[in-house]
N, C-alpha and C. Protein backbone atom coordinates (compact mmCIF):
# COMPACT_ATOMS: atom_id res chain seq x y z
N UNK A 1 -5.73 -5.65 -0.38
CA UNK A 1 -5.25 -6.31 -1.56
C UNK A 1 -6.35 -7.24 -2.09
N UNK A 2 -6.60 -7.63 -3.60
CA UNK A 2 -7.84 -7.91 -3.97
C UNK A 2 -6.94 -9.87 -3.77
N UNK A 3 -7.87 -10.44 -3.56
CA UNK A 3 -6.92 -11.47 -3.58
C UNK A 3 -7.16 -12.34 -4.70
N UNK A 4 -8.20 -12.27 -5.40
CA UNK A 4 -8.35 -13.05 -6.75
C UNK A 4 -7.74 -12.41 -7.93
N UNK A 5 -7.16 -11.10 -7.58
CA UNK A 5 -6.51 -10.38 -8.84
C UNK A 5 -5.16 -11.58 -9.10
N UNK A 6 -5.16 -11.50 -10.46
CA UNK A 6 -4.17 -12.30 -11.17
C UNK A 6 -3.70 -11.97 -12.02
N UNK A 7 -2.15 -12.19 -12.17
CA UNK A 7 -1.25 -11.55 -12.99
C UNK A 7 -0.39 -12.46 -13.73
N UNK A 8 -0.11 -12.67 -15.23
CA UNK A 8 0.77 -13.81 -16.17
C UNK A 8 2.17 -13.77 -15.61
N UNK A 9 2.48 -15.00 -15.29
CA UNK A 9 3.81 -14.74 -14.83
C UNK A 9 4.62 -16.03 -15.69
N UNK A 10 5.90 -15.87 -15.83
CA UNK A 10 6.85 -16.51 -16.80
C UNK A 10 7.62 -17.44 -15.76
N UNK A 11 7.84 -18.40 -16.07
CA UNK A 11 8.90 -19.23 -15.46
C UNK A 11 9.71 -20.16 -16.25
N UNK A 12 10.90 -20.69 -15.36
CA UNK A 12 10.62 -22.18 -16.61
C UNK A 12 10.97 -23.60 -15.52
N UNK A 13 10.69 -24.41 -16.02
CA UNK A 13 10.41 -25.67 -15.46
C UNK A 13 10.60 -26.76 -16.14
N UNK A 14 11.16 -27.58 -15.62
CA UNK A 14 11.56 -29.17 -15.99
C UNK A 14 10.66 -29.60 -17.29
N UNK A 15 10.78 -30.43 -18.11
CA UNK A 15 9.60 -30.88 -18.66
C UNK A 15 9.15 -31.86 -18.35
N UNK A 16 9.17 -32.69 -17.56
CA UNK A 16 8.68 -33.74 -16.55
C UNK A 16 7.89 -33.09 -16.00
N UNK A 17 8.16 -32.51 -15.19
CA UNK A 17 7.45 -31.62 -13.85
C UNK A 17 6.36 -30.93 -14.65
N UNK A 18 6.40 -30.11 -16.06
CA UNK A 18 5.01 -29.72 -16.51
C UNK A 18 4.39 -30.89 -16.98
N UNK A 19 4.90 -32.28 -17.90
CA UNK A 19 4.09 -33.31 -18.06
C UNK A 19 3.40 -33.78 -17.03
N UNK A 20 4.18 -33.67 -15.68
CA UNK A 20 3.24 -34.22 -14.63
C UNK A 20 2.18 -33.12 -14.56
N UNK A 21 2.40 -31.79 -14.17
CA UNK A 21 1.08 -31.16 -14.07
C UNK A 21 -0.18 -31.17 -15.09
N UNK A 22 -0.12 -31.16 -16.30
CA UNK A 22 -0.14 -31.58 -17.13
C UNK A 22 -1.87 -32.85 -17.43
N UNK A 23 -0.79 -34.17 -17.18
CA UNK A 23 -1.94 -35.03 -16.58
C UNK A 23 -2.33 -34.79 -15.12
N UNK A 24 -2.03 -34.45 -14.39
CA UNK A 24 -2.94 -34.29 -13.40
C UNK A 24 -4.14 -33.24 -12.83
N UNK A 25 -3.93 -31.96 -13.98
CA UNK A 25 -4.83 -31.16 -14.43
C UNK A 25 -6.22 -32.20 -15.72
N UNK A 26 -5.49 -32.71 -16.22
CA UNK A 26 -6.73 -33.69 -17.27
C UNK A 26 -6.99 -34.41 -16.24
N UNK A 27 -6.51 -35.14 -15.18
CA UNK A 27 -6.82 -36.08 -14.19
C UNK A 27 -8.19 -35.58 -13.25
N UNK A 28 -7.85 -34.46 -13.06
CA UNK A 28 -8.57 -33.76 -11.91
C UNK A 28 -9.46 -32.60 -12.41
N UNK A 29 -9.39 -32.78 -13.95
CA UNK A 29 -10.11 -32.13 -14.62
C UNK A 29 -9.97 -30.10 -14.04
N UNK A 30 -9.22 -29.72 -14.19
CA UNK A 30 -8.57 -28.38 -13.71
C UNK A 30 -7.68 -28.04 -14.61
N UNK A 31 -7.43 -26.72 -14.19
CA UNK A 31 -6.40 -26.08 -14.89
C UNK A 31 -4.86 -26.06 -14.32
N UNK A 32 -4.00 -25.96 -15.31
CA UNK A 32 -2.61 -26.15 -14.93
C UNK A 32 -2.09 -25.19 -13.43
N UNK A 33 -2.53 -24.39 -14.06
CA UNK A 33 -2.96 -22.71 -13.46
C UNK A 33 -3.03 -22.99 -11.79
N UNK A 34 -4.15 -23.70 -11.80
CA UNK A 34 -5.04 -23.93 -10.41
C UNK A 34 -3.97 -24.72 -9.63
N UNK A 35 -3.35 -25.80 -10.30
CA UNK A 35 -2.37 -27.07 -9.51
C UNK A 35 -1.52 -25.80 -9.23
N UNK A 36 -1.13 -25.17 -10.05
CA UNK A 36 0.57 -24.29 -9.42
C UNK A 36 -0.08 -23.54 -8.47
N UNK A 37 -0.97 -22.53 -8.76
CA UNK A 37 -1.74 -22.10 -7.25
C UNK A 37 -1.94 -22.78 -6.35
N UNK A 38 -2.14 -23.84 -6.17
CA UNK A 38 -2.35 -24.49 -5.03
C UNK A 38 -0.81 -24.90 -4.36
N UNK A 39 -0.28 -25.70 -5.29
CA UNK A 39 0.88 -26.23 -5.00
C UNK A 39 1.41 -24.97 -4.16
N UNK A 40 1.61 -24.03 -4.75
CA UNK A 40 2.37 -22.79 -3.87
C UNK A 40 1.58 -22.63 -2.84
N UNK A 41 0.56 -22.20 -2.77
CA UNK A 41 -0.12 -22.45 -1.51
C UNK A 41 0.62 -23.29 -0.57
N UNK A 42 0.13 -24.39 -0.75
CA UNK A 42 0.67 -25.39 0.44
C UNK A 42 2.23 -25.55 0.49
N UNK A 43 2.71 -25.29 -0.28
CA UNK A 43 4.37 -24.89 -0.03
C UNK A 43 4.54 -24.05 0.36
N UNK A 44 3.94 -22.85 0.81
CA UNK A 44 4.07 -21.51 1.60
C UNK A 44 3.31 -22.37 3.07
N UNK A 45 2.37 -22.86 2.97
CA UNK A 45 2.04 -23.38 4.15
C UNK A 45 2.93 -24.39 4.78
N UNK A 46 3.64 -25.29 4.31
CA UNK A 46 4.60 -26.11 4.97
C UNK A 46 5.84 -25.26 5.12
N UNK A 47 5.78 -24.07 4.89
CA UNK A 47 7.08 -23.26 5.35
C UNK A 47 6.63 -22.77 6.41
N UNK A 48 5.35 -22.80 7.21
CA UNK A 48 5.07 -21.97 7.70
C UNK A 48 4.88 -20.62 7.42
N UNK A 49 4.57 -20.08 6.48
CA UNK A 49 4.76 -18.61 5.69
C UNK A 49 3.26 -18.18 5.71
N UNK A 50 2.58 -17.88 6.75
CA UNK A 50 1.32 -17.52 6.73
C UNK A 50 0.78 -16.43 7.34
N UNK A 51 -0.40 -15.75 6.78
CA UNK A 51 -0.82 -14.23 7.66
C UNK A 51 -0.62 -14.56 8.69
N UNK A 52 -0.57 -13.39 9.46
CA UNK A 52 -0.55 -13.86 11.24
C UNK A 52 -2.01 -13.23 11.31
N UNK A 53 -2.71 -11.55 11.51
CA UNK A 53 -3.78 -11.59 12.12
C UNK A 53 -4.45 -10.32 11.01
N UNK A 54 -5.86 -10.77 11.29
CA UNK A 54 -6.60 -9.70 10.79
C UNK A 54 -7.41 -8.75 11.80
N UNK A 55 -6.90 -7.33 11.57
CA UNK A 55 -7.54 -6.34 12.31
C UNK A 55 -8.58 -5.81 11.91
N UNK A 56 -9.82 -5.86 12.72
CA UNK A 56 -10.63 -5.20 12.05
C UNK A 56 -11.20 -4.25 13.20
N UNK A 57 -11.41 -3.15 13.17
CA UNK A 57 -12.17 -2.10 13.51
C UNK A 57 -13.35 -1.83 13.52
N UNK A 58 -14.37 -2.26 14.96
CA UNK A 58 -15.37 -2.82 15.11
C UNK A 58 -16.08 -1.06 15.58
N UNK A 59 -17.22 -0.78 14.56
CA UNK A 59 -17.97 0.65 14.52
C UNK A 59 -19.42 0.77 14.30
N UNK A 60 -19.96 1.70 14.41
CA UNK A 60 -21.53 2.30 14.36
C UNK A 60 -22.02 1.35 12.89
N UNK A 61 -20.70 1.09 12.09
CA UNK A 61 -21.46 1.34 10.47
C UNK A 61 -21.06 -0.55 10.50
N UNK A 62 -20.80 -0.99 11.12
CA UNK A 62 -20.43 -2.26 10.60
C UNK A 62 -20.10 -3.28 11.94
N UNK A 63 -20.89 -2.94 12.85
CA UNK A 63 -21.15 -4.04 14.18
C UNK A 63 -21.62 -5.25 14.02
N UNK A 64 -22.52 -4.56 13.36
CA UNK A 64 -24.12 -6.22 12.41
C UNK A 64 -23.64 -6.61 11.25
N UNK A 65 -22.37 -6.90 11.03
CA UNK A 65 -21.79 -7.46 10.09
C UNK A 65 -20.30 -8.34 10.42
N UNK A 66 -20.29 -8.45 11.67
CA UNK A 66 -19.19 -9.20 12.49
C UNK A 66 -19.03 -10.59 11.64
N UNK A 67 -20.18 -10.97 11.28
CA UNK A 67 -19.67 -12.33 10.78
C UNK A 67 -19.63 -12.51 9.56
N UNK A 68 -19.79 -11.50 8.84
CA UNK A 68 -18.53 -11.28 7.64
C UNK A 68 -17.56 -11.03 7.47
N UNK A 69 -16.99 -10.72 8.24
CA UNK A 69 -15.71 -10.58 8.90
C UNK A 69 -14.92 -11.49 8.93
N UNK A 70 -15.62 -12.47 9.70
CA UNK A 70 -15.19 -13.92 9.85
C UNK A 70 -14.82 -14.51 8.77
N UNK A 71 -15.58 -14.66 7.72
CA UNK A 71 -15.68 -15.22 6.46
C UNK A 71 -14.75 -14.26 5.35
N UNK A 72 -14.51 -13.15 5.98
CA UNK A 72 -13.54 -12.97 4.65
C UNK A 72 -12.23 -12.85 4.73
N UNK A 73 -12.03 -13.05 6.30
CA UNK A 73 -11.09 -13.66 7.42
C UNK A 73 -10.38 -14.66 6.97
N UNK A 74 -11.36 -15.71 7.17
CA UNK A 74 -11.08 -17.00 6.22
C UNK A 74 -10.69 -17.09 5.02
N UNK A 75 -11.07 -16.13 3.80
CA UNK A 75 -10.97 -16.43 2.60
C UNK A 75 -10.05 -15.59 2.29
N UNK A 76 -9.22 -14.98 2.78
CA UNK A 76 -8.31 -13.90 2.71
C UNK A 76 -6.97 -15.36 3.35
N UNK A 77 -7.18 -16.61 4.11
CA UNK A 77 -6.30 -16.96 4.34
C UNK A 77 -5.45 -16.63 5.97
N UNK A 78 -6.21 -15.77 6.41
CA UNK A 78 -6.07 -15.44 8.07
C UNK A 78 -6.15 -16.28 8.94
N UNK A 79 -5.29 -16.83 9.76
CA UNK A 79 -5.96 -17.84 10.52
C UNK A 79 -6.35 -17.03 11.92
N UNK A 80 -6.26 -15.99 12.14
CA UNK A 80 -6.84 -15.33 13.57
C UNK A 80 -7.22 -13.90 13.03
N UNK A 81 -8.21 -13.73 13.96
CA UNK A 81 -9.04 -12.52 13.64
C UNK A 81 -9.04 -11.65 15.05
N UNK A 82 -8.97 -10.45 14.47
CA UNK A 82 -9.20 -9.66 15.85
C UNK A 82 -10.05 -8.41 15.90
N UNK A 83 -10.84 -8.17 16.74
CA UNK A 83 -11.92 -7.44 16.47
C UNK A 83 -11.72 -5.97 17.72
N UNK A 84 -11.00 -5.07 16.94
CA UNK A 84 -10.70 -3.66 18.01
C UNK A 84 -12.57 -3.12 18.32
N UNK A 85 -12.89 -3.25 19.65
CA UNK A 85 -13.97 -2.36 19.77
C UNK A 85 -14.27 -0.98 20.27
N UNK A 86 -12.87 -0.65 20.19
CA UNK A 86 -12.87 1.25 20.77
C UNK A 86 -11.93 1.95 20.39
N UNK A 87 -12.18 3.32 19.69
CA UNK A 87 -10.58 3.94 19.33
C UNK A 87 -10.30 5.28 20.23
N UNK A 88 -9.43 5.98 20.63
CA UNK A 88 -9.17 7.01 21.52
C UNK A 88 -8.82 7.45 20.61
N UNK A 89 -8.30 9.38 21.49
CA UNK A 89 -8.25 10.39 20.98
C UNK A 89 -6.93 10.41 20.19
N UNK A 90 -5.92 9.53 20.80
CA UNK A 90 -4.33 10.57 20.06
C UNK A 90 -4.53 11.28 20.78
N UNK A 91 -4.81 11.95 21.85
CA UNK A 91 -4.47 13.06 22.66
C UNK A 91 -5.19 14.39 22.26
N UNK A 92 -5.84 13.85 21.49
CA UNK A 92 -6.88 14.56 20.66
C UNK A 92 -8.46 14.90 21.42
N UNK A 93 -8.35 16.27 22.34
CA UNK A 93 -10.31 15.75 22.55
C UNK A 93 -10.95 15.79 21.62
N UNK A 94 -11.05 16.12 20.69
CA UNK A 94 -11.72 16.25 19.27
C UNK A 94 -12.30 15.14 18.54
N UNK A 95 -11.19 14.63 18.37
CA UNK A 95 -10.98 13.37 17.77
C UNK A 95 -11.66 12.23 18.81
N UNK A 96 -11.20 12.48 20.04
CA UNK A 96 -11.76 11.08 20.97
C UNK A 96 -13.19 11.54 21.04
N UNK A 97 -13.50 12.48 21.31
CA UNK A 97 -15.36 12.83 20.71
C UNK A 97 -15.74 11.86 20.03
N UNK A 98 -15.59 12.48 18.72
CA UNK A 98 -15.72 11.94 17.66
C UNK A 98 -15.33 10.05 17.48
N UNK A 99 -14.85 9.46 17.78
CA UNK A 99 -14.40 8.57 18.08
C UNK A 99 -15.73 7.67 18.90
N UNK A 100 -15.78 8.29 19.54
CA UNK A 100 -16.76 7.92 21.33
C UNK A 100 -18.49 7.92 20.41
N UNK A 101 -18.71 8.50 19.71
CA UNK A 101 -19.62 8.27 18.75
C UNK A 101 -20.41 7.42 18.06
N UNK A 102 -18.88 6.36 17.49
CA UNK A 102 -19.10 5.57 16.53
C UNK A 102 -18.64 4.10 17.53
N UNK A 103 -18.04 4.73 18.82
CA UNK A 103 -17.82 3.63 19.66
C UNK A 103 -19.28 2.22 19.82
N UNK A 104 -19.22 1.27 19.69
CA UNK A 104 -19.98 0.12 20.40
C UNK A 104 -19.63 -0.75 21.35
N UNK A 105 -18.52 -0.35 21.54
CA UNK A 105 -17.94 -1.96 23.12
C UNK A 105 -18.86 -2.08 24.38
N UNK A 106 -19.85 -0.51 24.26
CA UNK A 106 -20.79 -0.94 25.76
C UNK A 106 -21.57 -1.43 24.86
N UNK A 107 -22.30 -1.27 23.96
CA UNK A 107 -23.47 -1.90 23.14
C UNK A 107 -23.27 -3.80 22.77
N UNK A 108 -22.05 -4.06 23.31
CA UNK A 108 -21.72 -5.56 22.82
C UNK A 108 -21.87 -6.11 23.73
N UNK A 109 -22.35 -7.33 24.21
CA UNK A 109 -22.17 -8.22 25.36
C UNK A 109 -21.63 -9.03 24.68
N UNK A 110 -20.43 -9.49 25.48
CA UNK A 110 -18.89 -9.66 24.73
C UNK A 110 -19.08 -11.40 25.11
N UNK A 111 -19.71 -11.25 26.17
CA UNK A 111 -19.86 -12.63 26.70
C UNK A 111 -21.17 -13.64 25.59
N UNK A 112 -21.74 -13.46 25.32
CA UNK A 112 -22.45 -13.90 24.29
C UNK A 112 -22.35 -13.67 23.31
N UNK A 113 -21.98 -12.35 22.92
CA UNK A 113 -21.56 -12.19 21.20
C UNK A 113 -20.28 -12.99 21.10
N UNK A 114 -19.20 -13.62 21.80
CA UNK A 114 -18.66 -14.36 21.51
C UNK A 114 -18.93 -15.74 20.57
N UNK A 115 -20.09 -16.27 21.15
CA UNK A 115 -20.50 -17.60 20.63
C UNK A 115 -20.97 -16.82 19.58
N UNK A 116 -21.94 -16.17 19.18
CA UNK A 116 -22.69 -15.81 18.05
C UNK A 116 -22.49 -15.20 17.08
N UNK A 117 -21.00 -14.76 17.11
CA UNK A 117 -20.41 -14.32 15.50
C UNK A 117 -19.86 -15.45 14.61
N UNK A 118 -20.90 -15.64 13.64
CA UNK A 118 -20.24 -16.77 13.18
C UNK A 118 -20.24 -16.59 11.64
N UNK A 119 -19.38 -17.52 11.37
CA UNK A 119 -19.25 -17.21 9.82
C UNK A 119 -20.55 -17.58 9.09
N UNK A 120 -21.14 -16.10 8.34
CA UNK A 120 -22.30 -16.38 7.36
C UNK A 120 -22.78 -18.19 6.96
N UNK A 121 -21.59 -18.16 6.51
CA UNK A 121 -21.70 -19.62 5.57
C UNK A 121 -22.05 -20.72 6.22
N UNK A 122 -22.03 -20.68 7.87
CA UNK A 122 -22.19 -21.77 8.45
C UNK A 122 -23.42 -21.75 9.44
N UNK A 123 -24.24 -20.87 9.16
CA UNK A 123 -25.26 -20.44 10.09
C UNK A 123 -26.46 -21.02 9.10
């Protein structure tokens, strides 16, 4: 899901409650827009109403990129990340071949790549 995609949506609301947003968009120099995004935000967050985990599927084509992962982890709003490093057959020898290929979990030292995936932004 793209998460900056945005769509006009209709409501209606107090007119207090938009005067307040209102000045506090001229206050904070922002858009009305941005306060209700947020506001919902953190009202989904004090409900507790939050992703639980991000799966990602750790492969040949995208090992050396773990810590983008991280970061879009974050910006997606995930608070835990999880990183699968092997897929099997389905009962499939074919498939688990094929699979066993693109595998890296022996290529990782799990014990140090721990510390060292880190989010782009903070390295």
């Amino acid at each position: 899901m793209d998460q900056s995609k945005k769509t006009m949506r209709h409501f209606y609301c107090r007119d207090v409650l938009w005067e307040t947003f209102e000045q506090m968009a001229n206050d904070f120099d922002c858009s009305i827009d941005y306060l209700i995004n947020e506001a919902m935000r953190y009202y989904a967050r004090s409900k507790n109403l939050r992703r639980t985990k991000m799966w990602t599927l750790v492969q040949e084509e995208n090992y050396r990129r773990m810590g983008e992962h991280v970061a879009l982890a974050q910006d997606l709003g995930f608070r835990h990340l999880v990183f699968s490093l092997n897929l099997h057959g389905w009962g499939d020898p074919a498939l688990e071949a094929r699979n066993r290929k693109v595998t890296v979990d022996a290529r990782l030292d799990l014990a140090s790549n721990t510390l060292t995936i880190l989010n782009p932004r903070e390295r």
